[in-house]
Protein backbone atom coordinates (compact mmCIF):
# COMPACT_ATOMS: atom_id res chain seq x y z
CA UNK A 1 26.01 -9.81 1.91
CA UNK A 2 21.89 -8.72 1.66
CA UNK A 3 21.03 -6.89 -1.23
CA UNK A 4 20.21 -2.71 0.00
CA UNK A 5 16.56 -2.32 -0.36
CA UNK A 6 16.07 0.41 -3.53
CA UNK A 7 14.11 3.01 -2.97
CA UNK A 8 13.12 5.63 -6.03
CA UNK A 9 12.78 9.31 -5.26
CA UNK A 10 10.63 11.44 -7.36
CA UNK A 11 10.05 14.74 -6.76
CA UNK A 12 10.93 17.70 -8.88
CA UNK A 13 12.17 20.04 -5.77
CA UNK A 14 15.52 19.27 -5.60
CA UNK A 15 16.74 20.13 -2.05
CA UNK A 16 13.65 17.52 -1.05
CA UNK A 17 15.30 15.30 -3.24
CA UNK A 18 18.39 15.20 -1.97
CA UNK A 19 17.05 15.55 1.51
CA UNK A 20 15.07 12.40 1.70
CA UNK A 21 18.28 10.65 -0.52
CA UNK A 22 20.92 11.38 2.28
CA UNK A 23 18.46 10.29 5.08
CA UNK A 24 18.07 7.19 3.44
CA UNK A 25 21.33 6.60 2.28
CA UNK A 26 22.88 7.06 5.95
CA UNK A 27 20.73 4.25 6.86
CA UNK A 28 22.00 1.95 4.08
CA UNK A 29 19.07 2.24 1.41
CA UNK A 30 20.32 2.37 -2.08
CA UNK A 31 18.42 5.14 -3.56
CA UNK A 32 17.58 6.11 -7.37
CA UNK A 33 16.22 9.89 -7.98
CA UNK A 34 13.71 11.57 -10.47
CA UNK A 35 12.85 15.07 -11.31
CA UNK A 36 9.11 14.27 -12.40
CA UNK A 37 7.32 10.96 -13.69
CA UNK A 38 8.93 10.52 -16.76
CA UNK A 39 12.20 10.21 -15.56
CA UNK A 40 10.71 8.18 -12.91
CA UNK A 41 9.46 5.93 -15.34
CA UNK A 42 12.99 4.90 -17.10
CA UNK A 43 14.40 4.38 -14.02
CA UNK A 44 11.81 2.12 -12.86
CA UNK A 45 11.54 0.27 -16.12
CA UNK A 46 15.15 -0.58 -16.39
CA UNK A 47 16.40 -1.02 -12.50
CA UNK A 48 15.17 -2.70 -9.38
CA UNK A 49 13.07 -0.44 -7.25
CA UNK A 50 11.92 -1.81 -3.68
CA UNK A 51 10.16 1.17 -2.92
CA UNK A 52 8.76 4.34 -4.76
CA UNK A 53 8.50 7.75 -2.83
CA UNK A 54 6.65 10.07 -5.16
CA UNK A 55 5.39 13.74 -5.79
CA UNK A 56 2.06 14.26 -6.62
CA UNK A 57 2.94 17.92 -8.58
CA UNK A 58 5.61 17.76 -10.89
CA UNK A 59 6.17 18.98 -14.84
CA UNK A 60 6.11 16.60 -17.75
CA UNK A 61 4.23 13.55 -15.84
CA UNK A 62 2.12 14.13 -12.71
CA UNK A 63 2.50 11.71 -9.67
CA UNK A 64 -1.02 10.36 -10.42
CA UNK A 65 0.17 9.29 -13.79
CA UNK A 66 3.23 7.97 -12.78
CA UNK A 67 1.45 5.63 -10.06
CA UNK A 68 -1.22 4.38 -12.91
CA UNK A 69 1.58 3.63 -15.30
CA UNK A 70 3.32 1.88 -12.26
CA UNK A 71 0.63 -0.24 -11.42
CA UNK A 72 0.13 -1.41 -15.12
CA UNK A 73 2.93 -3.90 -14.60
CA UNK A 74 4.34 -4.22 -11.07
CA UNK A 75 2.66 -4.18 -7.38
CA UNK A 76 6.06 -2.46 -5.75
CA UNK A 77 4.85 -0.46 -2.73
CA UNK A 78 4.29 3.13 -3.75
CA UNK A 79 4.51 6.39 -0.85
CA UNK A 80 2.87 9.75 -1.72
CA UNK A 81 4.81 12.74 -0.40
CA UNK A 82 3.06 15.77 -1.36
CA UNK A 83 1.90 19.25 -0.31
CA UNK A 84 -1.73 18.54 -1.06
CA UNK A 85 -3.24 17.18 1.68
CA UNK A 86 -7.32 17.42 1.02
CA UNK A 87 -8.97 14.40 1.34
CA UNK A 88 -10.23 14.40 -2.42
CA UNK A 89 -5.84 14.05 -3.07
CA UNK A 90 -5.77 11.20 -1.30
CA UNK A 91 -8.66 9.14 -2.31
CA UNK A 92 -7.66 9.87 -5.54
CA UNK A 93 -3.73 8.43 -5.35
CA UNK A 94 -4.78 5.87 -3.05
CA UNK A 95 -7.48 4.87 -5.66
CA UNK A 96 -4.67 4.37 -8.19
CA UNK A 97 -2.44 1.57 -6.22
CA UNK A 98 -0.76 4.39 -3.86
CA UNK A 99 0.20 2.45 -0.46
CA UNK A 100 0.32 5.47 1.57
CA UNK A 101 0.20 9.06 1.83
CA UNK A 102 2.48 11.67 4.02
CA UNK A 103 1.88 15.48 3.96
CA UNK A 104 4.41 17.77 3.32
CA UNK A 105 5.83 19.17 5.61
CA UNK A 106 6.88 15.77 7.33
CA UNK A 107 9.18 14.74 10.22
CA UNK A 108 12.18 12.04 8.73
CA UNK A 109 11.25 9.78 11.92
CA UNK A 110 7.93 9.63 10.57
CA UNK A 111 8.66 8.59 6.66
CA UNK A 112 11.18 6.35 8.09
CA UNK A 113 8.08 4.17 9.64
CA UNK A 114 5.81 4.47 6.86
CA UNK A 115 8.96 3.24 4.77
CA UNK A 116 9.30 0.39 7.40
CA UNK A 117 5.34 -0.34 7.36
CA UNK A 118 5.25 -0.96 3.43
CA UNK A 119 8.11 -2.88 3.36
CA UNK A 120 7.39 -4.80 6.32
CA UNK A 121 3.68 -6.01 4.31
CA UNK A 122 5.70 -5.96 0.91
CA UNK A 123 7.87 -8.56 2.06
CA UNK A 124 5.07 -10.95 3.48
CA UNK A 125 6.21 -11.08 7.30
CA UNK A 126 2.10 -12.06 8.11
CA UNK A 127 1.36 -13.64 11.64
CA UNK A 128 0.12 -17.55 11.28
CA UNK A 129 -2.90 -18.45 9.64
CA UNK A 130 -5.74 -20.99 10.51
CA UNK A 131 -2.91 -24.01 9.79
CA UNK A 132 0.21 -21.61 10.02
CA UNK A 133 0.36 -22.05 6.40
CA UNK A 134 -3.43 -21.15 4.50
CA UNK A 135 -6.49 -19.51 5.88
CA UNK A 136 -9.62 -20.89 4.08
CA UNK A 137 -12.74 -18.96 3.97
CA UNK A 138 -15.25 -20.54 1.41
CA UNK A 139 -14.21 -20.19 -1.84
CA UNK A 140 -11.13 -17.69 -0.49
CA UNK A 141 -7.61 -18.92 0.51
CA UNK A 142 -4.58 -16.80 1.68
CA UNK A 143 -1.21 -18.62 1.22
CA UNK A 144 0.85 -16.74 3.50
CA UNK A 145 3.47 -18.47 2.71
CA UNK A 146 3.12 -17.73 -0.96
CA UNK A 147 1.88 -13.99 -0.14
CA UNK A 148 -1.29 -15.29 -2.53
CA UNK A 149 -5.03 -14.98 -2.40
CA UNK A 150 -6.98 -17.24 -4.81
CA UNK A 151 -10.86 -17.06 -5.77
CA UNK A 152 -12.11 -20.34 -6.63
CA UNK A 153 -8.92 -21.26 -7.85
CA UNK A 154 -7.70 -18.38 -9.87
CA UNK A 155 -4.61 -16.20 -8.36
CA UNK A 156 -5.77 -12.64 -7.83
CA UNK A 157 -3.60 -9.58 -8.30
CA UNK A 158 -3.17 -7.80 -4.57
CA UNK A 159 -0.82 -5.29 -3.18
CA UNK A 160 0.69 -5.64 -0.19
CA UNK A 161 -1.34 -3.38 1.54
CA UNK A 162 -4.53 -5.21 -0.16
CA UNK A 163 -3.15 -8.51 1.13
CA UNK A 164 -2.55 -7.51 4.56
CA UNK A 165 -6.07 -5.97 4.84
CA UNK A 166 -7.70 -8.72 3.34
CA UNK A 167 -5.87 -11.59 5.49
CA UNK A 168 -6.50 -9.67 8.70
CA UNK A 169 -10.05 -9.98 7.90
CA UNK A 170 -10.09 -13.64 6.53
CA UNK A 171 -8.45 -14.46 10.23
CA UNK A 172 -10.86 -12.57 12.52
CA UNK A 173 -13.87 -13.63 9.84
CA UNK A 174 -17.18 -13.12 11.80
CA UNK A 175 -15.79 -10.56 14.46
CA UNK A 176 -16.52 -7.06 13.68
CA UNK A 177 -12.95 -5.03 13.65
CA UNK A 178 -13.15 -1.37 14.32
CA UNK A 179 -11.62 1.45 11.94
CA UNK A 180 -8.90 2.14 14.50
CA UNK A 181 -8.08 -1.70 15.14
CA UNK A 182 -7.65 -2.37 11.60
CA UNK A 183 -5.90 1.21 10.16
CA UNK A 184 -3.32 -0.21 12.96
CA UNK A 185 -2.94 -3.43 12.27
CA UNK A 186 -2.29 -3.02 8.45
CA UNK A 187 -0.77 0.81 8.37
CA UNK A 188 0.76 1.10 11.73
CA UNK A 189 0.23 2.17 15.17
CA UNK A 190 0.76 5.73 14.47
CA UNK A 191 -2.86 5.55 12.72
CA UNK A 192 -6.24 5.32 13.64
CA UNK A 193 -8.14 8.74 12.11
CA UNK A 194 -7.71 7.75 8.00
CA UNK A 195 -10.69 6.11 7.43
CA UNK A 196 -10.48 7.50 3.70
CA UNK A 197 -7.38 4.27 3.28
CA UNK A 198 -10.44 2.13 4.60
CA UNK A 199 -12.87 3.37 2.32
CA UNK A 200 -10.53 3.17 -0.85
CA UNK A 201 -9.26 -0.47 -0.13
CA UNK A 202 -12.40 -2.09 1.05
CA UNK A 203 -13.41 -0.75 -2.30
CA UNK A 204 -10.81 -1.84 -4.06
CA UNK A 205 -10.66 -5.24 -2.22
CA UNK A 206 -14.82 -5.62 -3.35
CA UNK A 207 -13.92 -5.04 -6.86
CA UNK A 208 -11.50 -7.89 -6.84
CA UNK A 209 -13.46 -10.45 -4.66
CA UNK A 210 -17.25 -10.02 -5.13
CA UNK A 211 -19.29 -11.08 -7.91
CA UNK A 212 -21.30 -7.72 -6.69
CA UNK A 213 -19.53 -5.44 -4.48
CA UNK A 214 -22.38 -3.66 -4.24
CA UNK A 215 -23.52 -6.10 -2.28
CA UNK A 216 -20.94 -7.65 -0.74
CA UNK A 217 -21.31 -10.90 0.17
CA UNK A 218 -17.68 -11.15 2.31
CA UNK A 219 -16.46 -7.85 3.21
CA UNK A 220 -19.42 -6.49 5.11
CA UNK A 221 -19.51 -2.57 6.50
CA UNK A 222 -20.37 -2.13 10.43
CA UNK A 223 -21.89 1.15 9.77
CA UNK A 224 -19.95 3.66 12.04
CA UNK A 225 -18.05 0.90 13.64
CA UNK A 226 -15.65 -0.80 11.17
CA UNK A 227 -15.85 -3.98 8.70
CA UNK A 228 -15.69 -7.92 9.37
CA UNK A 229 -15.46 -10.62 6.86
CA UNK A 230 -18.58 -12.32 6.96
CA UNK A 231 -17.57 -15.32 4.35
């Protein structure tokens, strides 16, 4: 019998909790609950977690702590489900490893498919590459077999999310993708107006792949259009 995929709550309401917990758990997640980060935390550090859903307000340890500790040590895809929903919120969880980001109030139909989406790139189900195996791209190669992108040799350290966006570019290298085109491809067909995710994980993909992201010399912007890989 396959292992239920373990999801930790954390949230310090506790009727949201236990709401998200029994929608889950009727579908045959295994789920793991925390009142704020540092409860979070322990869990997490002693159990297997698929799948964090997390608060962004709670006593004792924030949600933007608890991601940064998260991401010291493990690249499990992380959900933000909080009442903030300003643009400066975002940016600043999905600058800290968060995968995604859902506003309260939220419909369970729709967390179920951003639960589906991360664990769908999480768990490396990519479409072929140039040889069905490796796309190569100067001094870039994707294993998608391996789920790993190396830089002249050296593994680098990607999410999910980071992988997906960076191997969808790799395969349509040259070809100018727009904002809509890729937000669906990588996040889902549901999206197409978050061009903040965009902004944060080209960013975050330049840091990791440039020698000056700056000036990028593979992930290039289409001003009002999108971004292609230009490697």
């Amino acid at each position: 019998m396959a292992a239920r995929t373990s999801v930790l709550i954390v949230d310090d309401e506790k009727s949201l909790r236990d709401f998200v917990r029994r929608n889950l758990e009727v579908r045959n997640f295994e789920t793991l609950t925390a009142a704020n980060g540092l409860e979070a935390l322990a869990h997490f550090y002693h159990q297997s977690v698929d799948l964090v859903i997390v608060d962004l307000m709670m006593p004792h340890m924030n949600g933007l702590e608890t991601i940064r500790r998260i991401r010291e040590s493990s690249l499990v895809p992380i959900i933000v489900l909080s009442a903030l929903g300003e643009e400066q919120d975002k940016v600043q969880a999905l600058n800290l490893g968060a995968d995604d980001y859902l506003t309260k109030p939220f419909g369970v139909d729709e967390l179920l498919a951003r639960i589906q989406a991360v664990l769908r790139r999480s768990r490396g189900l990519q479409p072929a590459g140039d040889d069905g195996q490796r796309i190569v791209r100067g001094e870039l190669v994707a294993d998608l077999e391996r789920h790993v992108v190396t830089l002249r040799g050296v593994r680098l350290e990607l999410t999910p999310t980071e992988f997906e966006l960076l191997v969808l570019l790799m395969q349509q290298a040259g070809k100018v993708l727009s904002h809509r085109q890729i937000l669906q491809h990588v996040w889902g067909p549901e999206y197409g107006q978050e061009l903040e995710y965009l902004r944060v994980y080209i960013g975050r993909l330049r840091q990791k792949i440039e020698d000056d992201p700056v000036h990028p010399r593979y992930l290039k912007t289409e001003r009002g259009v999108g971004y292609y890989f230009a490697g």
